[in-house]
Protein backbone atom coordinates (compact mmCIF):
# COMPACT_ATOMS: atom_id res chain seq x y z
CA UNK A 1 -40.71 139.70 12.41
CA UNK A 2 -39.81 138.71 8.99
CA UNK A 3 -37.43 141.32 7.17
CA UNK A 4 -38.87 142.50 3.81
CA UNK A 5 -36.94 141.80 0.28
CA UNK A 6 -35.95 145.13 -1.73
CA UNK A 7 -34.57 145.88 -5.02
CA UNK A 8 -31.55 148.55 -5.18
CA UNK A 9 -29.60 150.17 -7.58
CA UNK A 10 -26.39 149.24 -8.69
CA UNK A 11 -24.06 152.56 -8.94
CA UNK A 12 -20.95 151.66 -11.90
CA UNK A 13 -17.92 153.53 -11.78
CA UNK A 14 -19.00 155.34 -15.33
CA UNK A 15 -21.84 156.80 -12.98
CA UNK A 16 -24.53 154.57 -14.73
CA UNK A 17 -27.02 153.76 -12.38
CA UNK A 18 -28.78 150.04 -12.92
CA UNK A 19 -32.13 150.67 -11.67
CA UNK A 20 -33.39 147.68 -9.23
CA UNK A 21 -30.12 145.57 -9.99
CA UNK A 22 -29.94 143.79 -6.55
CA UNK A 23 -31.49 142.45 -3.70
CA UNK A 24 -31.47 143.33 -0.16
CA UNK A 25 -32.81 142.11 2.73
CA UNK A 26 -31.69 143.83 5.87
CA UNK A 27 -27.95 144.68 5.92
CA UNK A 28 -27.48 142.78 2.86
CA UNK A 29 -27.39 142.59 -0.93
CA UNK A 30 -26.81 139.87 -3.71
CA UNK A 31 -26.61 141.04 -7.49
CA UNK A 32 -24.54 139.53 -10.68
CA UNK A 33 -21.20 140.78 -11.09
CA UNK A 34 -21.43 143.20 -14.57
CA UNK A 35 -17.80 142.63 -15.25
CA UNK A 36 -18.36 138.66 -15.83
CA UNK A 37 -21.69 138.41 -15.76
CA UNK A 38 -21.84 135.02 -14.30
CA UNK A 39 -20.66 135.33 -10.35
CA UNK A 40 -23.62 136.07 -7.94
CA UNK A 41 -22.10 138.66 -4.62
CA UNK A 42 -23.28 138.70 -1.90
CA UNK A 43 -21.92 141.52 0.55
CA UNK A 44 -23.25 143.38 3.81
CA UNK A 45 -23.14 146.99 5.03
CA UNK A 46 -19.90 147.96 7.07
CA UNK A 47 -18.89 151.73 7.68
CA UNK A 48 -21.17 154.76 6.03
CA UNK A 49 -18.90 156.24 3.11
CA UNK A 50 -16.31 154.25 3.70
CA UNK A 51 -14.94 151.02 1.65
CA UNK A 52 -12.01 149.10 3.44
CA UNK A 53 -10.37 146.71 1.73
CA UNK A 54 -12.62 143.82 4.47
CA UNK A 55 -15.44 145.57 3.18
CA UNK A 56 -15.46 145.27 -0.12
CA UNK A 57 -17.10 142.33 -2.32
CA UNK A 58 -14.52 141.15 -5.29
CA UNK A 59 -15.49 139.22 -7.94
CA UNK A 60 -12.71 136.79 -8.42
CA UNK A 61 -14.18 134.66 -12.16
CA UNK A 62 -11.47 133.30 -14.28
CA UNK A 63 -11.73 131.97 -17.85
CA UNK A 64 -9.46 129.45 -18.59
CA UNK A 65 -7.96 127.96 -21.91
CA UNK A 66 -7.97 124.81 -23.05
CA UNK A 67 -4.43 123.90 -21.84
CA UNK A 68 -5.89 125.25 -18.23
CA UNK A 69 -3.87 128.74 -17.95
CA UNK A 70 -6.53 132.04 -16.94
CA UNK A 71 -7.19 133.56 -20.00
CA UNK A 72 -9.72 136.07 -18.27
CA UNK A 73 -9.86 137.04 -14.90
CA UNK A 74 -12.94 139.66 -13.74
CA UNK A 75 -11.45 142.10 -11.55
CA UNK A 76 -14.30 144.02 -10.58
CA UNK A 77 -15.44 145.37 -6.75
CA UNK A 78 -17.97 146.19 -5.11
CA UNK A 79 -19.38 148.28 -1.85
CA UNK A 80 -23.04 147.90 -0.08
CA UNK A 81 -24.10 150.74 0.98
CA UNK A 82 -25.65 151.63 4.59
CA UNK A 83 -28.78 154.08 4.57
CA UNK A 84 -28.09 156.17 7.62
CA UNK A 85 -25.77 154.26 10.13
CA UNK A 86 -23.00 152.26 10.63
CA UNK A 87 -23.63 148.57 9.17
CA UNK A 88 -27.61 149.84 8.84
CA UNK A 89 -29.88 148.43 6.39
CA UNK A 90 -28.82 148.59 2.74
CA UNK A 91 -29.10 151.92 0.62
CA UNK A 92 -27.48 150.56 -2.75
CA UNK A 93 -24.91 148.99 -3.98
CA UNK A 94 -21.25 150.52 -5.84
CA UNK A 95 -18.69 149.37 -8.01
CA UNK A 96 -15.52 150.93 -6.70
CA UNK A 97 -11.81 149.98 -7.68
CA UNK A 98 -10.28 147.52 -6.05
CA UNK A 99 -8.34 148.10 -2.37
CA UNK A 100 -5.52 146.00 -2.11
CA UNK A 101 -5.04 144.50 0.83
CA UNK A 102 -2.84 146.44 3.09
CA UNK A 103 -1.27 144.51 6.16
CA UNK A 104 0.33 147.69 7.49
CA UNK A 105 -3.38 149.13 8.36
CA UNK A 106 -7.09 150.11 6.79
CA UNK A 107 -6.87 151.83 3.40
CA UNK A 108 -10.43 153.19 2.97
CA UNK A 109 -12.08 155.16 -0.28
CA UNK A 110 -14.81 158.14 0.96
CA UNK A 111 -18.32 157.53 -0.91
């Protein structure tokens, strides 16, 4: 059976809420990065209220100058959110800051 294609809101850090920003189908979401405004994400659910650093969707768009040094780089990241369960079909989607990468174990942010 065919899985039907929603629109979900797009939670910012300010607490603006962007109405119908992305797409989901299933466990997953694709929406334009508002940092850059050019990157397409895609991302999938992982853990309910909880954003690991392997979770997270980063939007990596650099800028460059003529002479080919970054001039810009977007920063911004991004959670999907699961409705009731574990990796379970997408709720919305949040910017959250950024969870660096930590090789000594799972950093996670509570949502």
């Amino acid at each position: 059976m065919p899985q039907d294609l929603r629109q979900v809101n797009l939670k910012l850090l300010s607490g603006e809420i962007l109405y119908d920003y992305a797409i989901a189908v299933g466990n997953n979401a694709a929406w334009k990065c508002v940092g850059c405004k050019k990157t397409l994400l895609i991302g999938r659910t992982a853990l309910i209220h909880e954003a690991t650093w392997r979770s997270q969707v980063n939007c990596n768009n650099k800028k460059y100058n003529e002479d080919k040094r970054i001039k810009e780089e977007c920063t911004k990241s991004y959670y999907v959110v699961p409705t009731d369960k574990n990796q379970g079909r997408t709720d919305r989607v949040i910017e959250i800051k950024r969870i660096p990468d930590d090789s000594k174990g799972v950093r996670r942010e509570v949502y």
